[in-house]
Structure formats: structure tokens, C-alpha cells
Protein backbone atom coordinates (compact mmCIF):
# COMPACT_ATOMS: atom_id res chain seq x y z
CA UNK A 1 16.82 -129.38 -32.89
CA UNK A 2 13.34 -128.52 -32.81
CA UNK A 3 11.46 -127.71 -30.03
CA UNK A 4 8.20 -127.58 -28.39
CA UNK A 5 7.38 -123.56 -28.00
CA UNK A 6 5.80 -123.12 -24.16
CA UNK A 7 2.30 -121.79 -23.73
CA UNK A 8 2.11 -118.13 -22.29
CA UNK A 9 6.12 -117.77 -22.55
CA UNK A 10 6.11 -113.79 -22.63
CA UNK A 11 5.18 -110.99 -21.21
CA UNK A 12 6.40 -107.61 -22.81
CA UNK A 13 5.03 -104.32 -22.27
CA UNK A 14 6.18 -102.46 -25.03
CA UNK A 15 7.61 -103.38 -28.26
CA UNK A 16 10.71 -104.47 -28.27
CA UNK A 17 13.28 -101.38 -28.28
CA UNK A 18 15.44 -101.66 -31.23
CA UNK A 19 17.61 -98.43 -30.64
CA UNK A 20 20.32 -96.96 -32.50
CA UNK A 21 23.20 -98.19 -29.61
CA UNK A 22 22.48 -101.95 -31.26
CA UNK A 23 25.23 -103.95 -32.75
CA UNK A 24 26.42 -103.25 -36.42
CA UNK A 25 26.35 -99.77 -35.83
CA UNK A 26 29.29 -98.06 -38.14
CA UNK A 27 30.79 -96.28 -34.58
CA UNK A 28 30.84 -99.42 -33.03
CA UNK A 29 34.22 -101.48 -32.37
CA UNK A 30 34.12 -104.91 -34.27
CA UNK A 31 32.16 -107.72 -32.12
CA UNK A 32 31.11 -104.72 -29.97
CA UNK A 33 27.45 -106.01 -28.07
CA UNK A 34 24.28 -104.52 -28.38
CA UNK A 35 24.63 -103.91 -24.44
CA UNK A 36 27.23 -102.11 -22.84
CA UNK A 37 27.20 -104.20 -19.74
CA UNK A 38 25.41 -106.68 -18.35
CA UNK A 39 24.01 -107.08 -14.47
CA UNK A 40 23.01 -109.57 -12.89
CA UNK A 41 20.87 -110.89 -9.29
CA UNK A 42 20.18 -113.51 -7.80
CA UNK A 43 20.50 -116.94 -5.95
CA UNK A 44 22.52 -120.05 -6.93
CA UNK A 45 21.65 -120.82 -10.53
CA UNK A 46 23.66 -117.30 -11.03
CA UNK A 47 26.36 -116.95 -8.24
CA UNK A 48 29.26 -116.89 -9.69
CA UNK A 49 31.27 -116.16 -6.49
CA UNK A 50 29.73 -113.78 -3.76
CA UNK A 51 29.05 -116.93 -1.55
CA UNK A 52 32.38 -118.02 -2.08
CA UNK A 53 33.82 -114.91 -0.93
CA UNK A 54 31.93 -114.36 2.43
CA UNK A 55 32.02 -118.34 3.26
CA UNK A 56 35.76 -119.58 2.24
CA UNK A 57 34.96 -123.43 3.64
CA UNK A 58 32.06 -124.04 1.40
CA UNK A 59 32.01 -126.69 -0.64
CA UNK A 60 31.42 -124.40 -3.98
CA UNK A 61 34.79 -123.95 -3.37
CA UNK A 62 36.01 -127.89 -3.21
CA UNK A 63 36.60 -130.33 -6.54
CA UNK A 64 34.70 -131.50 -8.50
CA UNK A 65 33.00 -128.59 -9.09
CA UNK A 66 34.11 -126.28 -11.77
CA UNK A 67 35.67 -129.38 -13.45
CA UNK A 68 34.10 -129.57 -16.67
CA UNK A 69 35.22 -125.37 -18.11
CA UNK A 70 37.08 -123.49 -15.52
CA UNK A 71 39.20 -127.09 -14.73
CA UNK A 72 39.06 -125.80 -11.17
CA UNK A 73 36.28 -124.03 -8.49
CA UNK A 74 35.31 -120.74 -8.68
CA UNK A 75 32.51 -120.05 -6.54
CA UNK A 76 29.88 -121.80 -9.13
CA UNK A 77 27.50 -124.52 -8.22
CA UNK A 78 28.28 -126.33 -10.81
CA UNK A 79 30.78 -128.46 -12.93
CA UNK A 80 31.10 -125.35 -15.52
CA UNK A 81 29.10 -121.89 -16.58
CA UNK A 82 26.13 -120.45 -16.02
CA UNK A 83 23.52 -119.15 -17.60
CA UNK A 84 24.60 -115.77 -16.80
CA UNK A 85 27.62 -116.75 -18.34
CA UNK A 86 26.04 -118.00 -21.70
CA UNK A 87 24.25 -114.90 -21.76
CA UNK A 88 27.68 -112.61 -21.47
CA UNK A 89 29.34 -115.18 -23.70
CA UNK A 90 26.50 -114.13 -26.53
CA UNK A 91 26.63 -110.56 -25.86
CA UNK A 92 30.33 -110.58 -26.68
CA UNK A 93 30.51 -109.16 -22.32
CA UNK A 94 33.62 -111.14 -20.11
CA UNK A 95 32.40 -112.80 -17.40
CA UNK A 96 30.74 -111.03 -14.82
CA UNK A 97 32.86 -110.31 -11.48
CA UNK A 98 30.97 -110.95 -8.27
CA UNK A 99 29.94 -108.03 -6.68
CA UNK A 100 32.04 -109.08 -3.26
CA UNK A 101 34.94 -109.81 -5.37
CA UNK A 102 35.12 -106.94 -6.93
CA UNK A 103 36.79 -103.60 -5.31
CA UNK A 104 37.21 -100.58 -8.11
CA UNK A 105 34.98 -99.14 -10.60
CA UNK A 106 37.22 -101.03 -13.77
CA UNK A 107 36.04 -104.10 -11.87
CA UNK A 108 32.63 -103.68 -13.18
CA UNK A 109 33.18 -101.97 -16.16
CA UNK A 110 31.05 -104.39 -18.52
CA UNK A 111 28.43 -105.61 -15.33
CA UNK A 112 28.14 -106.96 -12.10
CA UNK A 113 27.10 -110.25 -10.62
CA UNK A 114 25.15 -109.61 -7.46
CA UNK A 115 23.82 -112.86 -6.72
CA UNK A 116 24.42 -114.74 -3.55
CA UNK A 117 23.94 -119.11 -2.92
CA UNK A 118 20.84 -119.21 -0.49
CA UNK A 119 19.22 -115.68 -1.40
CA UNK A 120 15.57 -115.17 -1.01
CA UNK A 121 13.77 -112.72 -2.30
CA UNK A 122 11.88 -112.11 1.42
CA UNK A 123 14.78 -110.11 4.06
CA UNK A 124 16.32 -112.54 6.29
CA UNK A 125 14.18 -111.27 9.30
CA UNK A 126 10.78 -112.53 7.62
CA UNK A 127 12.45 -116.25 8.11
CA UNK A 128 14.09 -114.97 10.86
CA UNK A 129 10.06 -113.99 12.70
CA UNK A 130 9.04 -117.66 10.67
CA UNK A 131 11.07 -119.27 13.56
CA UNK A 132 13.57 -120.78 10.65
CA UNK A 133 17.39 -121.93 11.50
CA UNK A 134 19.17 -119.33 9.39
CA UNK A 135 22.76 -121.41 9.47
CA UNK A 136 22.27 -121.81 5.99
CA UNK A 137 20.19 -118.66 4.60
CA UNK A 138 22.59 -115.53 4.30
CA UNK A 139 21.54 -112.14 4.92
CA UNK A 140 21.42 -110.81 0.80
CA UNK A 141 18.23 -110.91 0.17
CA UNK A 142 16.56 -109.38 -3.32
CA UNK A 143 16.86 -105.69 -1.59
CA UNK A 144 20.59 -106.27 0.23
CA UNK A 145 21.43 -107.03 -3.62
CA UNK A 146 19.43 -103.80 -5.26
CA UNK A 147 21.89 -101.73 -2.47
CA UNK A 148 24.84 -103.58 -4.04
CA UNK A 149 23.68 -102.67 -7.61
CA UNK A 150 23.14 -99.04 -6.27
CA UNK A 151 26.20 -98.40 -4.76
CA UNK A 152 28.04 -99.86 -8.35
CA UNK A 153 26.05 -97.53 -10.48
CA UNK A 154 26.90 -94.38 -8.32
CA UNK A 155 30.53 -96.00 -8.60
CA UNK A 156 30.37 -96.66 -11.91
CA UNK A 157 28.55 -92.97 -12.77
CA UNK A 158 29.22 -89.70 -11.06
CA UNK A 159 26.62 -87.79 -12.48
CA UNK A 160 23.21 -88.72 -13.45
CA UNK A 161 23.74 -88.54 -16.80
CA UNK A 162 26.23 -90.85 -17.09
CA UNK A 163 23.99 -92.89 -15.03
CA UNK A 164 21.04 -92.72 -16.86
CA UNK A 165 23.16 -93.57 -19.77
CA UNK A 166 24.79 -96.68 -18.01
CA UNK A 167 20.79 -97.90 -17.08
CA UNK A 168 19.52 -97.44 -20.54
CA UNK A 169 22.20 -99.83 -21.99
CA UNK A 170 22.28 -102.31 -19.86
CA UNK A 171 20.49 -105.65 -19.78
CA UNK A 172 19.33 -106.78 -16.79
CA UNK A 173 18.83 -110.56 -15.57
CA UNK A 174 16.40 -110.25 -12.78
CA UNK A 175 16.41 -113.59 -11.31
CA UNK A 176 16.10 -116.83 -10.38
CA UNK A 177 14.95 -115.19 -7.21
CA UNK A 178 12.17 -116.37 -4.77
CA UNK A 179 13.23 -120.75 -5.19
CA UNK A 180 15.17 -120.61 -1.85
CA UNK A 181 12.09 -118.62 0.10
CA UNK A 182 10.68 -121.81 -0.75
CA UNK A 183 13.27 -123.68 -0.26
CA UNK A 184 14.38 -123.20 3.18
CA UNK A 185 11.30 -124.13 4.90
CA UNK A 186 10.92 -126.98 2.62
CA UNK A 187 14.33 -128.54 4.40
CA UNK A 188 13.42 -127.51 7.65
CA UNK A 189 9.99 -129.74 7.51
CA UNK A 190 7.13 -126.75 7.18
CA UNK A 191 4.40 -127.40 6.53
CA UNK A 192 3.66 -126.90 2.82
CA UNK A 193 -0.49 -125.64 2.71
CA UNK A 194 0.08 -123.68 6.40
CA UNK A 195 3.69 -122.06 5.62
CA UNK A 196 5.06 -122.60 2.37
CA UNK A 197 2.22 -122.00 -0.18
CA UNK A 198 1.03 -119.05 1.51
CA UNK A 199 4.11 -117.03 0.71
CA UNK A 200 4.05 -116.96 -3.06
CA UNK A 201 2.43 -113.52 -3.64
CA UNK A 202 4.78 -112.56 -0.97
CA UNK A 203 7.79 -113.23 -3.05
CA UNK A 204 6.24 -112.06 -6.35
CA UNK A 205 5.24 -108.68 -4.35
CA UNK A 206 9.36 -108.52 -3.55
CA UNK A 207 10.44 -109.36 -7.55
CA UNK A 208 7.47 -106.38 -8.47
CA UNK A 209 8.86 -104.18 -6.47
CA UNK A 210 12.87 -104.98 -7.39
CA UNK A 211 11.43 -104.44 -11.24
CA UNK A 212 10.11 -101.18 -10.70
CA UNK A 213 12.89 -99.74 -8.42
CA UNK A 214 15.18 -100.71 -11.95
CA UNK A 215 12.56 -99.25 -13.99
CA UNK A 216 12.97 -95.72 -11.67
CA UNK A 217 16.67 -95.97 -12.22
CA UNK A 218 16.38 -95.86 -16.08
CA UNK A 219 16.51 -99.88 -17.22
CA UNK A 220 15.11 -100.86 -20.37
CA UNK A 221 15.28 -104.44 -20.73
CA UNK A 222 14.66 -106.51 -17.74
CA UNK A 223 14.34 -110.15 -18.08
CA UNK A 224 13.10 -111.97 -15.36
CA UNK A 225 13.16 -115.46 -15.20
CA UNK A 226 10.18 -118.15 -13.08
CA UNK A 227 11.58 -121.13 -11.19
CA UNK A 228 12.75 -124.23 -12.27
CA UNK A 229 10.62 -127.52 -12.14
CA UNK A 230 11.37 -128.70 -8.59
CA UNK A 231 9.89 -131.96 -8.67
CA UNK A 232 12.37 -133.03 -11.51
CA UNK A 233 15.38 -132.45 -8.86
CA UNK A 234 17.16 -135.42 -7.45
CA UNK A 235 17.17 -133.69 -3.63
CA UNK A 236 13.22 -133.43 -3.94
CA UNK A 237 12.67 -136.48 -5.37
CA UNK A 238 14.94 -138.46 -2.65
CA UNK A 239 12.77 -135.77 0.19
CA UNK A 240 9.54 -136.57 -1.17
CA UNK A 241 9.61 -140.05 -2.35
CA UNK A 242 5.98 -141.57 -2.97
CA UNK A 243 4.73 -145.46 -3.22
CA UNK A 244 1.94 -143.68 -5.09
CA UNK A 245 2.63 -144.20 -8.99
CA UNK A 246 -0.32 -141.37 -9.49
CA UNK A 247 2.16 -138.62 -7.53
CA UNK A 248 4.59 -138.92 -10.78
CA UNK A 249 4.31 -137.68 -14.81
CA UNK A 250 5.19 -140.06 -17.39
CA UNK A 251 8.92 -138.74 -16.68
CA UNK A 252 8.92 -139.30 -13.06
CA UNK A 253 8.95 -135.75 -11.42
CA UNK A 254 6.59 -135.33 -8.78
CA UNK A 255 3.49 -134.07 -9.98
CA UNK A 256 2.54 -131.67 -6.68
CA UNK A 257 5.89 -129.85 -6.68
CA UNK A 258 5.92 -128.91 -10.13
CA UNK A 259 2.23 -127.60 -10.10
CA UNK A 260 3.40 -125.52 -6.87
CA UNK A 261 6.25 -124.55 -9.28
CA UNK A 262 3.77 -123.35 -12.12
CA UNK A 263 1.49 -121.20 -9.50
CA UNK A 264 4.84 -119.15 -8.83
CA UNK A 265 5.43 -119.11 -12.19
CA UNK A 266 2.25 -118.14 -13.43
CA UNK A 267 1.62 -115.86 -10.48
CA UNK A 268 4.98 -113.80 -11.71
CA UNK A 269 3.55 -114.27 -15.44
CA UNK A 270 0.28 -112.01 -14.14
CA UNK A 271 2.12 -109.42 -11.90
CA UNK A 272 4.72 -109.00 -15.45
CA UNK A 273 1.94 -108.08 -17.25
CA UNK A 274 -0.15 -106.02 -14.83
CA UNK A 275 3.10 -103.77 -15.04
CA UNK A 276 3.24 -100.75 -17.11
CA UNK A 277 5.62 -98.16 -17.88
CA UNK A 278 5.30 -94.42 -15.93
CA UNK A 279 4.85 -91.70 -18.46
CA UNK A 280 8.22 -91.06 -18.04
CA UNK A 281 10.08 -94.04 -18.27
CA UNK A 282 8.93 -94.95 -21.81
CA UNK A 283 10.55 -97.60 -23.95
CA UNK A 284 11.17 -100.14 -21.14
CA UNK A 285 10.24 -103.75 -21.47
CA UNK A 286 10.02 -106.93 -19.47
CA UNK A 287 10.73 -110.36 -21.00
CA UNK A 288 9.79 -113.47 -18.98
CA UNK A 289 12.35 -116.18 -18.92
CA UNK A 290 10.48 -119.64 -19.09
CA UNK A 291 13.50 -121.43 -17.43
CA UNK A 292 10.81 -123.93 -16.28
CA UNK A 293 9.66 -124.83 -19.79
CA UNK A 294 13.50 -125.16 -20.80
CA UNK A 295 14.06 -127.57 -18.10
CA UNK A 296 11.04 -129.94 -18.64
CA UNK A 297 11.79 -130.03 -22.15
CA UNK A 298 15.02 -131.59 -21.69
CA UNK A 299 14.14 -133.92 -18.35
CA UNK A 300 11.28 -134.93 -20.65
CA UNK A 301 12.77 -135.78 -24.06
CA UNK A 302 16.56 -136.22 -22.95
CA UNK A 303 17.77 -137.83 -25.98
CA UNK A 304 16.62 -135.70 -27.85
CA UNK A 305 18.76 -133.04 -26.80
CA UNK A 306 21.48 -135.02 -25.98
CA UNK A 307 21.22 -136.51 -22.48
CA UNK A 308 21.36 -139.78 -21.26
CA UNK A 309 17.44 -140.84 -20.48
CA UNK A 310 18.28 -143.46 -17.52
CA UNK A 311 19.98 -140.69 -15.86
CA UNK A 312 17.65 -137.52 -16.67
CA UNK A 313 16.43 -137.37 -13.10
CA UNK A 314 19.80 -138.67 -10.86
CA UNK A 315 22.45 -136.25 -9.94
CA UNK A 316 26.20 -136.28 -11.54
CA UNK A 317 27.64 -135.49 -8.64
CA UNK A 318 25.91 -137.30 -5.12
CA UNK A 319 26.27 -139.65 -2.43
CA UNK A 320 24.77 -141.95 -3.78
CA UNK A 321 20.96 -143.53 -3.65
CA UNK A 322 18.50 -143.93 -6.91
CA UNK A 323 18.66 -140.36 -7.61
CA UNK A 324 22.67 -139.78 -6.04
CA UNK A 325 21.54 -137.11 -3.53
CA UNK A 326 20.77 -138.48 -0.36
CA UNK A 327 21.48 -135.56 1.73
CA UNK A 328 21.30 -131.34 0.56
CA UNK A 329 25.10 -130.76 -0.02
CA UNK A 330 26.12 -134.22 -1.62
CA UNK A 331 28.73 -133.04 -3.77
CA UNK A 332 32.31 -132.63 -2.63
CA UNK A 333 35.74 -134.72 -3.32
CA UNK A 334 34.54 -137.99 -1.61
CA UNK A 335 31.20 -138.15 -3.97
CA UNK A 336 29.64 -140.69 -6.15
CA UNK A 337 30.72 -138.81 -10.09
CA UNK A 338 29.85 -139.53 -13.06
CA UNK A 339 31.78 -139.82 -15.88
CA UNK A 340 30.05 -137.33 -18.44
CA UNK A 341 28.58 -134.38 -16.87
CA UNK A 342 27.54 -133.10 -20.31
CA UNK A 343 24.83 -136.31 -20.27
CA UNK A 344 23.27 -134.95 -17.07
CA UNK A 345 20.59 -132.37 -16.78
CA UNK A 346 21.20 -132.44 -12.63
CA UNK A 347 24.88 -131.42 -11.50
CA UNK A 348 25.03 -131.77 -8.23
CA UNK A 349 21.06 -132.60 -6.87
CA UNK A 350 19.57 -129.39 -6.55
CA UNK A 351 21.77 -127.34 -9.61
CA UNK A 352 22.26 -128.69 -13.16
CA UNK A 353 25.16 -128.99 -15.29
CA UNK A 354 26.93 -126.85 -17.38
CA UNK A 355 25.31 -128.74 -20.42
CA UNK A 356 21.34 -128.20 -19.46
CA UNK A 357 22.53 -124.52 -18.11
CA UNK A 358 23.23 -124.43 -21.86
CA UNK A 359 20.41 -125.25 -23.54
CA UNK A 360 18.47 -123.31 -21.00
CA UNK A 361 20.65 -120.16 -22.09
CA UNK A 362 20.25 -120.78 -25.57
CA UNK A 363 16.28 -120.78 -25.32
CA UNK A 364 16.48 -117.35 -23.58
CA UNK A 365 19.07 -115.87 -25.81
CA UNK A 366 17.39 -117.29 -29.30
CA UNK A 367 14.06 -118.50 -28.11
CA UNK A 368 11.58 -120.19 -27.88
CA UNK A 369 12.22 -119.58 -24.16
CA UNK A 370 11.73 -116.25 -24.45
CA UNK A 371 9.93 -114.09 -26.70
CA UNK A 372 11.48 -111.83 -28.62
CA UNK A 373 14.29 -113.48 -27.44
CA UNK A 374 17.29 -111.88 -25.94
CA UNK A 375 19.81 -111.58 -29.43
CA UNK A 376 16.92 -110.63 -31.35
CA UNK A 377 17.68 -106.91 -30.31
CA UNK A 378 20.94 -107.22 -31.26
CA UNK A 379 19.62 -108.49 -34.97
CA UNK A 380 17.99 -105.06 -35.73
């Protein structure tokens, strides 16, 4: 299917590293990837678990999701994979195991899933000093999850060589980080020019300085995706409902929240490609992940890609309403379902389905959501 190709989609310091570890070479085991191991942080759109493990009652954990490919929960929000897990999936990696879940080195042979529901990239105390409830913000912020990745690598590598040989070929998915800093005062009724606004080149500061602690470790790839298009979710479009026709696009997101979506994203975009590699860490490169671009392609032209239109902005899974997510946490055994999750781009209000999680992945692994795109260093 062709598709529209997003302006400014990359930012990459170097070119592309095309060394001789890559797939196809002769010492390397049949389907072997062109990464050793994959690892991963982040908030919801990649927890595959680590919520699940320190909160046993949450709803993660409850039919219907996980329905549509595990056939049961697992710690997912959502009715299937993940990105992250399209992205292992193409680089021939298992799934990742959540860094709570896991307990011995052979655990995270292949990677590591760090990311945690809820996560900001701010510490817990900044929302903490904000004056924020934090019943439903948990304490692993970006740096609580650069700890985690920290204490695997020393697990994983005794000596610094080894390390420095684990760093160099590994990819690296950076991200989605900084939505829920948003987020949580958003739900808690801050004000949005006084509170909210004000803290996006506080959370890009945090992702800058999470990129080059992985740069001092030895990375070479990092990818790091920008935020998704907030005023296409059902949850913000049932919060923030207008009578104003002029306060919607021609596909009926809200036009404020997705331009306060693009400053973040644009924001990250500059501070990518302000970056530059130390002297000493040469060969390292940073590869934007548009995930907003994916997203608006397919809320946009649904059918195109194989959604249902009158649906492309209501949740699968809800409790009902015009969009089916009247309240935060709508999904759970009792909801409103539908009966094709692959038609919806929005799983559960505020996450999407395994099917737009798809595409998305597939624009990041073969482009045009990311340039070069992730598989093309595995083509060299």
C-alpha cells in the first residue's frame, strides 16, 4: 500500500553503520539477526509486563485484553503485540521478558523490556512537588528504568569487554517516553498553558540525557520514537469534547492536542539533531521514530489500510459513549467489545490495537516511518 512519506521524519547523525556483525554473514547461524539483542524502555505502548508484575489487580491483567494473539492477558495494554514485539518478531529476537519478570542472566539473553504502564520521563518527586495524586503514576521513571538496564548489562557482562560488546550490538528502542508527564496532569484538570505546556523541554531534557548516558555505555543504534497524536484518542476526545466544528480536522481529532503533540515532537526532532557523537564513541546513530505520522496516516485514510472509517476514532474495547471510553480505564470483562479488533486503530481508548501497533511497526522497521529504516541495516 502506498503511503504518504512524513516531512522531517529523521534525524541521524552519522551514516548508517553497516558493520560486519549484520545478517548473512557466513559465521552466522541461519535466520540469525543483525542484532544480538534487543532492549527496550518505556511507558504503556511497550510494557509488556513490569506493571503487571508490581500491581497483580490491574486490569492489564483481566479479559479481553490479550484476546486477539496471546488468547489470554499478559501484562499488555492491548488485545495482542506490540510494537516492541513487531520489532523482535523482524529481528528474528523472542519476545522480550519484562525486566521485573525476569530473575537470571539467561532471562535476558536476547534483551530486556524495561518499560513500566504510567512511566514518565520526569522522577516521580517532580509530580510529586507539582501537588499531583500519584495513585496512578508509579515510581519508574526514564532514570529508575536506565538503573534497571544497568544492573542487566553488568548481569549480563562481567567484564567491560563483554560489555562493550553486548552495547555495540544491540538495538535500542528509546521510547514512547514523556506522553504520561503529560498525561497525568491532563486527568487531574491542570491547567494546560500554566502547567502542562511548560514542561515539554523538561521531558525532552530527560530523553537527551537517557540518549547520551546509552551513548557513554557503548550503543550504536538508538531509535527514539515522538508521541502519538493525542487528539485522535477516544479518552481525549470524550475529555475535551467541543461544540466548536473549527476545534476538529477533516478527520475529527482535536486540532489543539495534536499541535501540542507536534511541539513535543518537533522539540525532540531539534534536541536529536543538536546531538553529536564524542570523539570516542564514533559510529553511533539516532533514528527518530515518527509514530505520530504512522498513526495519522491510518486515523486519516482508514480504509485504506484496512480499518473500518465509522469507527477510526471510537475505542474497541469501552464503556460505551460516541467514542466507547467514557471514563480512563474502560476496558475490562463487563465492557462494550467489538467484534473485530483488527478494524480498530484504538484498543482500549487511550492504546491501539494489535492491528494499528502493526502498521506502526512496519513503518519503523521498513519505512517510511523511519529513515533508513530499522531492517535496512540488516539488508547490507
Amino acid at each position: 500500500m502506498a503511503r504518504v512519506v512524513p516531512l522531517l521524519l529523521l534525524l541521524l547523525l552519522v551514516v548508517w553503520p553497516c558493520p560486519a556483525a549484520s545478517a548473512g554473514r557466513n559465521d552466522d547461524p541461519p535466520g540469525a539477526s543483525c542484532y544480538k539483542r534487543l532492549f527496550s524502555l518505556g511507558d504503556s505502548i511497550t510494557d509488556a509486563g513490569n506493571l503487571a508484575s508490581v500491581a497483580p489487580n490491574t486490569s492489564v491483567l483481566a479479559f479481553p485484553y490479550g484476546e486477539t494473539f496471546f488468547r489470554r492477558p499478559t501484562g499488555r495494554f492491548c488485545d495482542g503485540r506490540l510494537i516492541v514485539d513487531f520489532i523482535a518478531e523482524a529481528l528474528k529476537l523472542p519476545f522480550l521478558t519484562p525486566f521485573l519478570a525476569g530473575k537470571t542472566a539467561a532471562d535476558f539473553r536476547q534483551g530486556a523490556n524495561f518499560a513500566v504502564s504510567g512511566a514518565t520521563a520526569l522522577s516521580q518527586q517532580f509530580f510529586k512537588d507539582m501537588g499531583l495524586d500519584l495513585a496512578i503514576l508509579p515510581p519508574f521513571s526514564l532514570d529508575v528504568q536506565l538503573e534497571w538496564f544497568k544492573r542487566v548489562l553488568h548481569l549480563l557482562g562481567p567484564t567491560e569487554k563483554e560489555r562493550q560488546d553486548i552495547m555495540s550490538s544491540s538495538l535500542f528502542l528509546l521510547g514512547e517516553i514523556g506522553i504520561n508527564d503529560y498525561n497525568h496532569p491532563f486527568f487531574q484538570n491542570r491547567s494546560f498553558v500554566d502547567e502542562i505546556r511548560p514542561l515539554v523541554p523538561k521531558v525532552i531534557e530527560k530523553i537527551e540525557n537517557a540518549t547520551k548516558v546509552l551513548f557513554g555505555l557503548g550503543a550504536k543504534t538508538i531509535v527514539v520514537p515522538g508521541t502519538i497524536p493525542v487528539g485522535c484518542m477516544p479518552r481525549y476526545l470524550t475529555m475535551f469534547q467541543s461544540d466548536n466544528p473549527g476545534d476538529y480536522d477533516a478527520a475529527g481529532c482535536i486540532r489543539w492536542l495534536n499541535d501540542f503533540a507536534e511541539e513535543h515532537n518537533r522539540a525532540l526532532r531539534r534536541m536529536l539533531g543538536q546531538l553529536r557523537p564524542r570523539d570516542d564513541h564514533p559510529g553511533v546513530a539516532v533514528v527518530y521514530a515518527d509514530y505520530y505520522g504512522a498513526i495519522l496516516e491510518i486515523t486519516r485514510n482508514p480504509l485504506k489500510h484496512g480499518f473500518r472509517k465509522d469507527v477510526a476514532l471510537t475505542a474497541c474495547c469501552g464503556d460505551g459513549g460516541p467514542h466507547n471510553s467514557g471514563t480512563l480505564i474502560a476496558c475490562n470483562a463487563t465492557s462494550v467489545l467489538c467484534p473485530d479488533p483488527s478494524r480498530h486503530i484504538s484498543w482500549d481508548g487511550v492504546h491501539l490495537t494489535e492491528a494499528a501497533y502493526q502498521f506502526v511497526a512496519g513503518g519503523v522497521l521498513d519505512g517510511p516511518y523511519a529513515a533508513p529504516p530499522i531492517l535496512s541495516k540488516c539488508r547490507c
